[in-house]
PDB file of N, CA and C in Angstrom:
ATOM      1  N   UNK A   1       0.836  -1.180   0.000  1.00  0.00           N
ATOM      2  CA  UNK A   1       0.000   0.000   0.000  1.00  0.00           C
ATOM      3  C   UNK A   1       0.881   1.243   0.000  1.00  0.00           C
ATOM      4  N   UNK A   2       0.563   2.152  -1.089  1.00  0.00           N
ATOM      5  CA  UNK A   2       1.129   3.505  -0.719  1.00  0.00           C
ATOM      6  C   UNK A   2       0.239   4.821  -1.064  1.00  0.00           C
ATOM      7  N   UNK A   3       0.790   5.484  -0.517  1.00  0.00           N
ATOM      8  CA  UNK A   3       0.058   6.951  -0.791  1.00  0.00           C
ATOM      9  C   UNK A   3       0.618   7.927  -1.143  1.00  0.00           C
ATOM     10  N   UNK A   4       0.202   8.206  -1.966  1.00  0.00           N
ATOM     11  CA  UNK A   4       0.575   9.072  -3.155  1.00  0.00           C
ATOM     12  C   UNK A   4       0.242  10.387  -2.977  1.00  0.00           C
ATOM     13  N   UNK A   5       0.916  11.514  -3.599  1.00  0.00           N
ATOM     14  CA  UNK A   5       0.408  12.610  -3.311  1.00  0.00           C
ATOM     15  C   UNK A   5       1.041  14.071  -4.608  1.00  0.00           C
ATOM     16  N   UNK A   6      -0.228  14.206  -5.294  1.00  0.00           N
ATOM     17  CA  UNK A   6      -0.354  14.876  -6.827  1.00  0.00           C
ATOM     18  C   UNK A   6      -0.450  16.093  -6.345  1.00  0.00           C
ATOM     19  N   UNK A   7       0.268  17.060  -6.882  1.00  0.00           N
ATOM     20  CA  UNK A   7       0.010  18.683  -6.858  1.00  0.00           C
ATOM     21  C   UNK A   7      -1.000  18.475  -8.267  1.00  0.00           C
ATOM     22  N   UNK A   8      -2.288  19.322  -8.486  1.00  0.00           N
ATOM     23  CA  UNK A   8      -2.696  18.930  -9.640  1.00  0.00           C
ATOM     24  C   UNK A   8      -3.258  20.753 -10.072  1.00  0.00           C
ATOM     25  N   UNK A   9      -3.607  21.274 -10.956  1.00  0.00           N
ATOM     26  CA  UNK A   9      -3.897  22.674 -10.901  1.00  0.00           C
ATOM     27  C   UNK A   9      -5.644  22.287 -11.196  1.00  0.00           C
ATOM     28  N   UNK A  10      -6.107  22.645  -9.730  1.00  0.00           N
ATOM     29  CA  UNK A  10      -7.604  22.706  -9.851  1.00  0.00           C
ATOM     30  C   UNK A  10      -8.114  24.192  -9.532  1.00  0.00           C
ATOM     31  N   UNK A  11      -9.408  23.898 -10.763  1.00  0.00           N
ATOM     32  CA  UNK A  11      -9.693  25.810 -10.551  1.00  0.00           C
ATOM     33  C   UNK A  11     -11.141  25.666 -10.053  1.00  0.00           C
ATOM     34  N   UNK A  12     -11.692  24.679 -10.121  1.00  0.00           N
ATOM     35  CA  UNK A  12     -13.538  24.629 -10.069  1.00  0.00           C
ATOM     36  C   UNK A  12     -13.736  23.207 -10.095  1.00  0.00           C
ATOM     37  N   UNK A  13     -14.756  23.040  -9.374  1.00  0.00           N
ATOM     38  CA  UNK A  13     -15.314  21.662  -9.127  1.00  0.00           C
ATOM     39  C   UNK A  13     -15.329  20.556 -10.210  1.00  0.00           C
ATOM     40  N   UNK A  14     -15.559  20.949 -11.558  1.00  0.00           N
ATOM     41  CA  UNK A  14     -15.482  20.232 -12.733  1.00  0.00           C
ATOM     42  C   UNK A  14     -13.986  19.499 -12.534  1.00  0.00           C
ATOM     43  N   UNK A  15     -13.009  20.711 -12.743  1.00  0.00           N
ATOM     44  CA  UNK A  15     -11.586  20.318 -12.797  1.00  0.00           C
ATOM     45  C   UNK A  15     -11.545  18.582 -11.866  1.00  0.00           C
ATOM     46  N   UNK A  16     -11.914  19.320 -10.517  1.00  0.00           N
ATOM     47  CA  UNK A  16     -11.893  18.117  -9.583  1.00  0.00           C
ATOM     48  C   UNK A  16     -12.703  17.379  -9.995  1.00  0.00           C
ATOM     49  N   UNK A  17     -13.992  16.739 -10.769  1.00  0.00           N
ATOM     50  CA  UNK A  17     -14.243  15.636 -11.180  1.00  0.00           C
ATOM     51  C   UNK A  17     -14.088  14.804 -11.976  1.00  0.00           C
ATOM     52  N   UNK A  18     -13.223  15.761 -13.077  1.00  0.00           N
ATOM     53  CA  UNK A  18     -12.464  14.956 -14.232  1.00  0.00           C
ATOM     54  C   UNK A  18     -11.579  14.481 -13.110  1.00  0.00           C
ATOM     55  N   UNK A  19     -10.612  14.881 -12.613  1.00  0.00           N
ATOM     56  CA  UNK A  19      -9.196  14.367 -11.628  1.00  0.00           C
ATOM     57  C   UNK A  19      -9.902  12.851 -11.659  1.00  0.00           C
ATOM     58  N   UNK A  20     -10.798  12.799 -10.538  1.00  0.00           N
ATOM     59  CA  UNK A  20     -11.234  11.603  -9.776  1.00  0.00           C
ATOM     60  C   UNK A  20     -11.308  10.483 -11.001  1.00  0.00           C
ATOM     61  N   UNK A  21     -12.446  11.152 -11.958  1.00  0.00           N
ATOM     62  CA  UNK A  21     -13.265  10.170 -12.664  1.00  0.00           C
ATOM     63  C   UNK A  21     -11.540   9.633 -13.756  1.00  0.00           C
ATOM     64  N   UNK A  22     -10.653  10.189 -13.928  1.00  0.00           N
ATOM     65  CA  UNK A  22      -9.419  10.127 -14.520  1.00  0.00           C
ATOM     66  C   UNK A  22      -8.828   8.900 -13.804  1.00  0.00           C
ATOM     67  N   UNK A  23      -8.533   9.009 -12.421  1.00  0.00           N
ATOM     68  CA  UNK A  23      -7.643   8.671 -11.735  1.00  0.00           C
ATOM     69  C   UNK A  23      -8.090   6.932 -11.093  1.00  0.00           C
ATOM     70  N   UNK A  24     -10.004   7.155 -11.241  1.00  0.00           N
ATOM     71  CA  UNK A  24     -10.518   5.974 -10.588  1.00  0.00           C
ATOM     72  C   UNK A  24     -10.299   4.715 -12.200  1.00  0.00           C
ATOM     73  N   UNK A  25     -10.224   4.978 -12.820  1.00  0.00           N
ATOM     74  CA  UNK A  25      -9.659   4.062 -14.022  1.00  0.00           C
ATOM     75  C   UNK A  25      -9.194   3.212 -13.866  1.00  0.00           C
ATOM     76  N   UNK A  26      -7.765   3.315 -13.168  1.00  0.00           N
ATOM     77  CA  UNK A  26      -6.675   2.630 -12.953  1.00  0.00           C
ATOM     78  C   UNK A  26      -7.444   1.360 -11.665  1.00  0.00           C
ATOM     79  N   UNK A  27      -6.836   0.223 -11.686  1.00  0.00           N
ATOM     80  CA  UNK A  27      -7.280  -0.680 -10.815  1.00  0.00           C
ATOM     81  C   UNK A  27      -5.779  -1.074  -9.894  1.00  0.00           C
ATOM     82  N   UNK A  28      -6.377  -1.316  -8.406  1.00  0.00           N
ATOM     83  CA  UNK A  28      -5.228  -1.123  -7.306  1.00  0.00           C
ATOM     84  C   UNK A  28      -5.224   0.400  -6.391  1.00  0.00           C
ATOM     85  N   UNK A  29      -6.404   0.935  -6.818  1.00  0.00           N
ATOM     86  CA  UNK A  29      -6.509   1.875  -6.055  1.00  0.00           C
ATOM     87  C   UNK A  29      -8.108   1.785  -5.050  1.00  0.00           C
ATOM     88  N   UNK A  30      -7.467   1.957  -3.489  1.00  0.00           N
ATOM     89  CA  UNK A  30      -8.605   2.035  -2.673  1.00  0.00           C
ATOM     90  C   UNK A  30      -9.112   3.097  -2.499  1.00  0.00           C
ATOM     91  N   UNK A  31      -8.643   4.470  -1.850  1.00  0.00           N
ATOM     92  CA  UNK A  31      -8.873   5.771  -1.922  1.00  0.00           C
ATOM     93  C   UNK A  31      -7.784   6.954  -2.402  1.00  0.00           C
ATOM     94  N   UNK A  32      -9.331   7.456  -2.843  1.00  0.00           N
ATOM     95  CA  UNK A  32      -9.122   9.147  -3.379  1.00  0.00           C
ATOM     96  C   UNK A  32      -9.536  10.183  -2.984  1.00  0.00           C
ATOM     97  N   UNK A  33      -8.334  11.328  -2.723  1.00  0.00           N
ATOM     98  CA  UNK A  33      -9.268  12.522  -2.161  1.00  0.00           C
ATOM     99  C   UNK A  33      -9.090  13.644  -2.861  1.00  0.00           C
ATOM    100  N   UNK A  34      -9.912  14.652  -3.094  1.00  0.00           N
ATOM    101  CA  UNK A  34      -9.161  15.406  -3.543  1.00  0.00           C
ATOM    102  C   UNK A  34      -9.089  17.024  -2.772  1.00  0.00           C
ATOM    103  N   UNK A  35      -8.156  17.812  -2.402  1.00  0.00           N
ATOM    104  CA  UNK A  35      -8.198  18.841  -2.060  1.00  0.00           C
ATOM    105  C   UNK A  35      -8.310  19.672  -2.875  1.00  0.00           C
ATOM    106  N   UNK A  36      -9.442  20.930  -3.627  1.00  0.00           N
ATOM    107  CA  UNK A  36      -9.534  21.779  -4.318  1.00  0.00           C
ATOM    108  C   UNK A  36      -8.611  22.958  -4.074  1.00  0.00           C
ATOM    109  N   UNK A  37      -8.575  23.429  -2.728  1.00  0.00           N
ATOM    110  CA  UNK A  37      -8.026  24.806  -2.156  1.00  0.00           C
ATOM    111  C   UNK A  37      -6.467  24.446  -1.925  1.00  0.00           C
ATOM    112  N   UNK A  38      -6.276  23.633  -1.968  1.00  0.00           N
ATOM    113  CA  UNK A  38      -5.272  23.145  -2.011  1.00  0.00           C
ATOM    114  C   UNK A  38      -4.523  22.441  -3.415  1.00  0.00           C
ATOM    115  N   UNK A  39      -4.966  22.008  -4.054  1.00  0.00           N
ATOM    116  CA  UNK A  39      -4.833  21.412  -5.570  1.00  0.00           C
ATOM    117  C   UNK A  39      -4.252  20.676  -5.181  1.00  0.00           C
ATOM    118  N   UNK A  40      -4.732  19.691  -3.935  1.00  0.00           N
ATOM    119  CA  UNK A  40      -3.928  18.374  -3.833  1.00  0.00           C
ATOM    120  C   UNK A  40      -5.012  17.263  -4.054  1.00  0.00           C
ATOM    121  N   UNK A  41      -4.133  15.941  -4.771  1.00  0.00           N
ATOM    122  CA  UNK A  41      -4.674  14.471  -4.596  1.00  0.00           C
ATOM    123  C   UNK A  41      -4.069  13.553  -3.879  1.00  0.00           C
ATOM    124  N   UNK A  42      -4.992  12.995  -3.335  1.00  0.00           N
ATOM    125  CA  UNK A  42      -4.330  11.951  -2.830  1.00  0.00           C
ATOM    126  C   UNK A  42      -4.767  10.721  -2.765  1.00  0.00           C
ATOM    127  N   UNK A  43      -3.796   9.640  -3.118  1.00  0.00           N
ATOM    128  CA  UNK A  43      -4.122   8.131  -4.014  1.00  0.00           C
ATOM    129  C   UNK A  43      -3.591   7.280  -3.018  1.00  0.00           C
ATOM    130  N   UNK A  44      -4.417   6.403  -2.766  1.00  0.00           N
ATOM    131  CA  UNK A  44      -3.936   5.226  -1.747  1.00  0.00           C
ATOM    132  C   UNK A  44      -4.207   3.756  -2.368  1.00  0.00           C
ATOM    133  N   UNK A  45      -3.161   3.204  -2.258  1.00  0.00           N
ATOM    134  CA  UNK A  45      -3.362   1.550  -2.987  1.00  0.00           C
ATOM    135  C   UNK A  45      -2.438   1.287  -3.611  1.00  0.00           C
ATOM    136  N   UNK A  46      -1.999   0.156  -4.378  1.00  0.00           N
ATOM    137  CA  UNK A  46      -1.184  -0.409  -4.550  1.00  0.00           C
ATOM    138  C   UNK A  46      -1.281  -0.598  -6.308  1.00  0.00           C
ATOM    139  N   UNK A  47      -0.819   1.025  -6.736  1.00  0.00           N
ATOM    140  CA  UNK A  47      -0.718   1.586  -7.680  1.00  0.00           C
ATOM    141  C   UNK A  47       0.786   2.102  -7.884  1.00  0.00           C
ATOM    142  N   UNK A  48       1.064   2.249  -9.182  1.00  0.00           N
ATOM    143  CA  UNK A  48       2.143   2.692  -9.576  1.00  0.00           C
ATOM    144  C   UNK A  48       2.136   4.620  -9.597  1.00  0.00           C
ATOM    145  N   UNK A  49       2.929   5.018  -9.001  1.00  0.00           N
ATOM    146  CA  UNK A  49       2.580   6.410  -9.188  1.00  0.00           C
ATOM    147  C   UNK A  49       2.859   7.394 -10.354  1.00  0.00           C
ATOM    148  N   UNK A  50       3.987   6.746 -11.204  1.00  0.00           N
ATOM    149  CA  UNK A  50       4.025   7.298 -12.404  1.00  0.00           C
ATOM    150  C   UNK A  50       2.477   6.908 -13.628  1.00  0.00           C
ATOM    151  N   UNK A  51       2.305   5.758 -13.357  1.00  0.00           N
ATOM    152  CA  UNK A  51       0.485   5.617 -14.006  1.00  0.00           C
ATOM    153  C   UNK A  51      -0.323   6.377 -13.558  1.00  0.00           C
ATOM    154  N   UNK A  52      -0.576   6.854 -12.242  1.00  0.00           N
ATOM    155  CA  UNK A  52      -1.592   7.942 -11.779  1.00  0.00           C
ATOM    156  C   UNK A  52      -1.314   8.724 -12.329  1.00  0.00           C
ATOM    157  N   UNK A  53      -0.183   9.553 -12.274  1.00  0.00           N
ATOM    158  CA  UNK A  53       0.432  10.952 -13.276  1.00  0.00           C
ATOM    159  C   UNK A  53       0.051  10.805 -14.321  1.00  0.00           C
ATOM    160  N   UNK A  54       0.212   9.549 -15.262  1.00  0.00           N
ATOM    161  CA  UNK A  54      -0.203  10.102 -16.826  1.00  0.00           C
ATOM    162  C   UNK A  54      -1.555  10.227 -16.710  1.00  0.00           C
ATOM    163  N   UNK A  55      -2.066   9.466 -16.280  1.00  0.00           N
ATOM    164  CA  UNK A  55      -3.403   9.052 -16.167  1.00  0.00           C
ATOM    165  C   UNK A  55      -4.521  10.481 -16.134  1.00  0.00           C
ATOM    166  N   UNK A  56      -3.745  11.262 -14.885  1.00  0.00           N
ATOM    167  CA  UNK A  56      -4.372  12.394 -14.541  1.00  0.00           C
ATOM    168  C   UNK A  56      -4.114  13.369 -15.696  1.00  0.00           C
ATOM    169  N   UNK A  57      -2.398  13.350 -16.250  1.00  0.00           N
ATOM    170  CA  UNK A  57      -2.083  14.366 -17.620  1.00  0.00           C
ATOM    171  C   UNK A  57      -3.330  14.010 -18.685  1.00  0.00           C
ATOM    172  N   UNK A  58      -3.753  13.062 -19.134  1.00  0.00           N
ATOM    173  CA  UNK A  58      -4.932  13.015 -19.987  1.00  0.00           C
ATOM    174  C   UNK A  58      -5.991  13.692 -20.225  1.00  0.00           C
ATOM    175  N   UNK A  59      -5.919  14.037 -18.558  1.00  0.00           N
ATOM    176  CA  UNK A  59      -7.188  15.507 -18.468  1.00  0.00           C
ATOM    177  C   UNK A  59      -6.891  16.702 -19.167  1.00  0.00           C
ATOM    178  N   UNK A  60      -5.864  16.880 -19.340  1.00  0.00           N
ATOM    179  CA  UNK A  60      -4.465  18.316 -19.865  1.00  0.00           C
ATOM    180  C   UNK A  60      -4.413  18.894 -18.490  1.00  0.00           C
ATOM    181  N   UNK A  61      -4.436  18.232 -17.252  1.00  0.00           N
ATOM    182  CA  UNK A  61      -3.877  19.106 -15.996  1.00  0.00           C
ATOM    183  C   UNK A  61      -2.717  18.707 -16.132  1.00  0.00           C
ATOM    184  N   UNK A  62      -1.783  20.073 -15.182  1.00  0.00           N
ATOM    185  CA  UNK A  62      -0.218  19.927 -15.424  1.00  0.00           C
ATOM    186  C   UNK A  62      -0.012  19.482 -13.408  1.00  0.00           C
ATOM    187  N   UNK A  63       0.348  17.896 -14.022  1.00  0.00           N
ATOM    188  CA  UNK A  63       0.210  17.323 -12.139  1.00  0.00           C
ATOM    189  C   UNK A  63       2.301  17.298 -11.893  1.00  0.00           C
ATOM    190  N   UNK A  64       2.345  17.190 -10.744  1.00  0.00           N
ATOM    191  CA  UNK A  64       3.915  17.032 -10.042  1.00  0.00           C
ATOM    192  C   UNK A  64       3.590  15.782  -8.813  1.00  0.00           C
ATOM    193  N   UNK A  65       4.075  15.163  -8.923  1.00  0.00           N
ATOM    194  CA  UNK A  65       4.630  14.262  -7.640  1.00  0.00           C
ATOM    195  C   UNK A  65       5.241  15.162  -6.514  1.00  0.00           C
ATOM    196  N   UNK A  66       4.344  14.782  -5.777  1.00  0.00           N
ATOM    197  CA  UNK A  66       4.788  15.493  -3.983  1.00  0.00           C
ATOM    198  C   UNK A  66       5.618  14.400  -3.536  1.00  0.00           C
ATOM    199  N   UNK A  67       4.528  13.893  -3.270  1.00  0.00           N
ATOM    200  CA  UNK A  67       5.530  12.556  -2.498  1.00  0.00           C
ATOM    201  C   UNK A  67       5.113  10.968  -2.334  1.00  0.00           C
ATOM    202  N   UNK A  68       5.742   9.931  -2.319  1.00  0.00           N
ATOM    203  CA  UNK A  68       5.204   8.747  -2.312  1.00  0.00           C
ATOM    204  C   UNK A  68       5.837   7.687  -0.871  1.00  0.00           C
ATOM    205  N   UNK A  69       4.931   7.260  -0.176  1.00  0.00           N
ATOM    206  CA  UNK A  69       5.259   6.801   1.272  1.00  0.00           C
ATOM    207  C   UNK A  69       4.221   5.771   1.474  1.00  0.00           C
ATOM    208  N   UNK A  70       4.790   4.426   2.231  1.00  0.00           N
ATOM    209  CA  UNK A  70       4.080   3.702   2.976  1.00  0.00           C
ATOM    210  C   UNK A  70       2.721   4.390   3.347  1.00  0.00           C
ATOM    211  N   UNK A  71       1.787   3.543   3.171  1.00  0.00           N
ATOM    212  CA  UNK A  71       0.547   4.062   3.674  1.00  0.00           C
ATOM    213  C   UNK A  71       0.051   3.218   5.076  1.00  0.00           C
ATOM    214  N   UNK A  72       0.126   3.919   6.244  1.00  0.00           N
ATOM    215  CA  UNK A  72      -0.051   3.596   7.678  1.00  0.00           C
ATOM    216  C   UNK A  72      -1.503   4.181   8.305  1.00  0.00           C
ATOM    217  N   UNK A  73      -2.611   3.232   8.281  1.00  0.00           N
ATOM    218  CA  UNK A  73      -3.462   3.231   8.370  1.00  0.00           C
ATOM    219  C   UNK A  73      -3.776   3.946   9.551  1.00  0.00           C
ATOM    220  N   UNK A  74      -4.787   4.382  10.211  1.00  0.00           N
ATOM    221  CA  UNK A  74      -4.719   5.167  10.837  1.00  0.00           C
ATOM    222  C   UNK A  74      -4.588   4.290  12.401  1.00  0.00           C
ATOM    223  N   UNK A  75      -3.850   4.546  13.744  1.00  0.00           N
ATOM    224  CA  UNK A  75      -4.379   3.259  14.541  1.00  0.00           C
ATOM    225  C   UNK A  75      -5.634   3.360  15.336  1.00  0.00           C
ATOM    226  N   UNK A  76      -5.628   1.875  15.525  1.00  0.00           N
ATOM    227  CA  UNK A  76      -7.129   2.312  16.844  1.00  0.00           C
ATOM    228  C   UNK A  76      -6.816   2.706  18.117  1.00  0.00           C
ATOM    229  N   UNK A  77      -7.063   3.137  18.517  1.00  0.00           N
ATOM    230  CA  UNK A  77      -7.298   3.763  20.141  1.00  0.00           C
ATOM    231  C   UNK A  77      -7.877   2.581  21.361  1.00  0.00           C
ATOM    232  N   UNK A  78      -6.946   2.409  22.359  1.00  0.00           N
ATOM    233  CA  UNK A  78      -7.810   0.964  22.939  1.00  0.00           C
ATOM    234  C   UNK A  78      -8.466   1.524  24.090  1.00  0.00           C
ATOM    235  N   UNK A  79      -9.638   0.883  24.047  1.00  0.00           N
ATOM    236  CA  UNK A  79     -11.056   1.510  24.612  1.00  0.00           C
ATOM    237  C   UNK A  79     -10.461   1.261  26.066  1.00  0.00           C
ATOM    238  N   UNK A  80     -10.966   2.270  26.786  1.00  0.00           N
ATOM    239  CA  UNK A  80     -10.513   1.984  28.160  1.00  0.00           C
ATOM    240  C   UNK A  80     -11.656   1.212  29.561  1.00  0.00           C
ATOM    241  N   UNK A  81     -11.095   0.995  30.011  1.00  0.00           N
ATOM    242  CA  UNK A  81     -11.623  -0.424  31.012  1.00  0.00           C
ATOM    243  C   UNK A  81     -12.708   0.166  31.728  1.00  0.00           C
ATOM    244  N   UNK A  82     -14.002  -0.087  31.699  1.00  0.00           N
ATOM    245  CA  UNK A  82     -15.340   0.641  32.656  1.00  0.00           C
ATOM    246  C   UNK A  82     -14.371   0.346  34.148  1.00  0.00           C
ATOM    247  N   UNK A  83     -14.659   1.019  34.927  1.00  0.00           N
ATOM    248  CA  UNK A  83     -14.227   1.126  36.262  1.00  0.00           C
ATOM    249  C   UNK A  83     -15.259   0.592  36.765  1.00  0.00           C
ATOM    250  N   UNK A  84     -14.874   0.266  38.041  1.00  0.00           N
ATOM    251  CA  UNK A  84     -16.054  -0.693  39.177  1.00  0.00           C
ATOM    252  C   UNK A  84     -15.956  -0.058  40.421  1.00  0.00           C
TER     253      UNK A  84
END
């Protein structure tokens, strides 16, 4: 599993639904998010990250690789003991 992370140039909600509907194509991917105000994506799964990039260039957005890292799920919290 890794997570991926696209600078992508989003201007309006459209932009961001081509991204997604672009990016969900590819198979090996669990989640997608996308930040508008931010013009970030972010791809989790066990995807190649240079395929997400073209994938997303198809749209004609001009994307950059941020960064690519182990994806560490979030942990659980252990419930604490009712008192007596």
């Amino acid at each position: 599993m890794k997570k991926i992370e696209l600078k992508v140039n989003i201007h309006c909600q459209r932009c961001s639904t081509e991204v997604l509907q672009s990016a969900t194509k590819l198979t090996g991917i669990d989640h997608i998010s996308v930040d508008g105000e931010k013009g970030i994506v972010t791809v989790i799964g066990d995807v190649d990250p240079v395929l997400v990039t073209s994938q997303v260039r198809k749209t004609g957005k001009i994307v950059q690789i941020i960064s690519v890292s182990p994806h560490k799920p979030p942990e659980k919290k252990p419930s604490d003991e009712k008192k007596k």
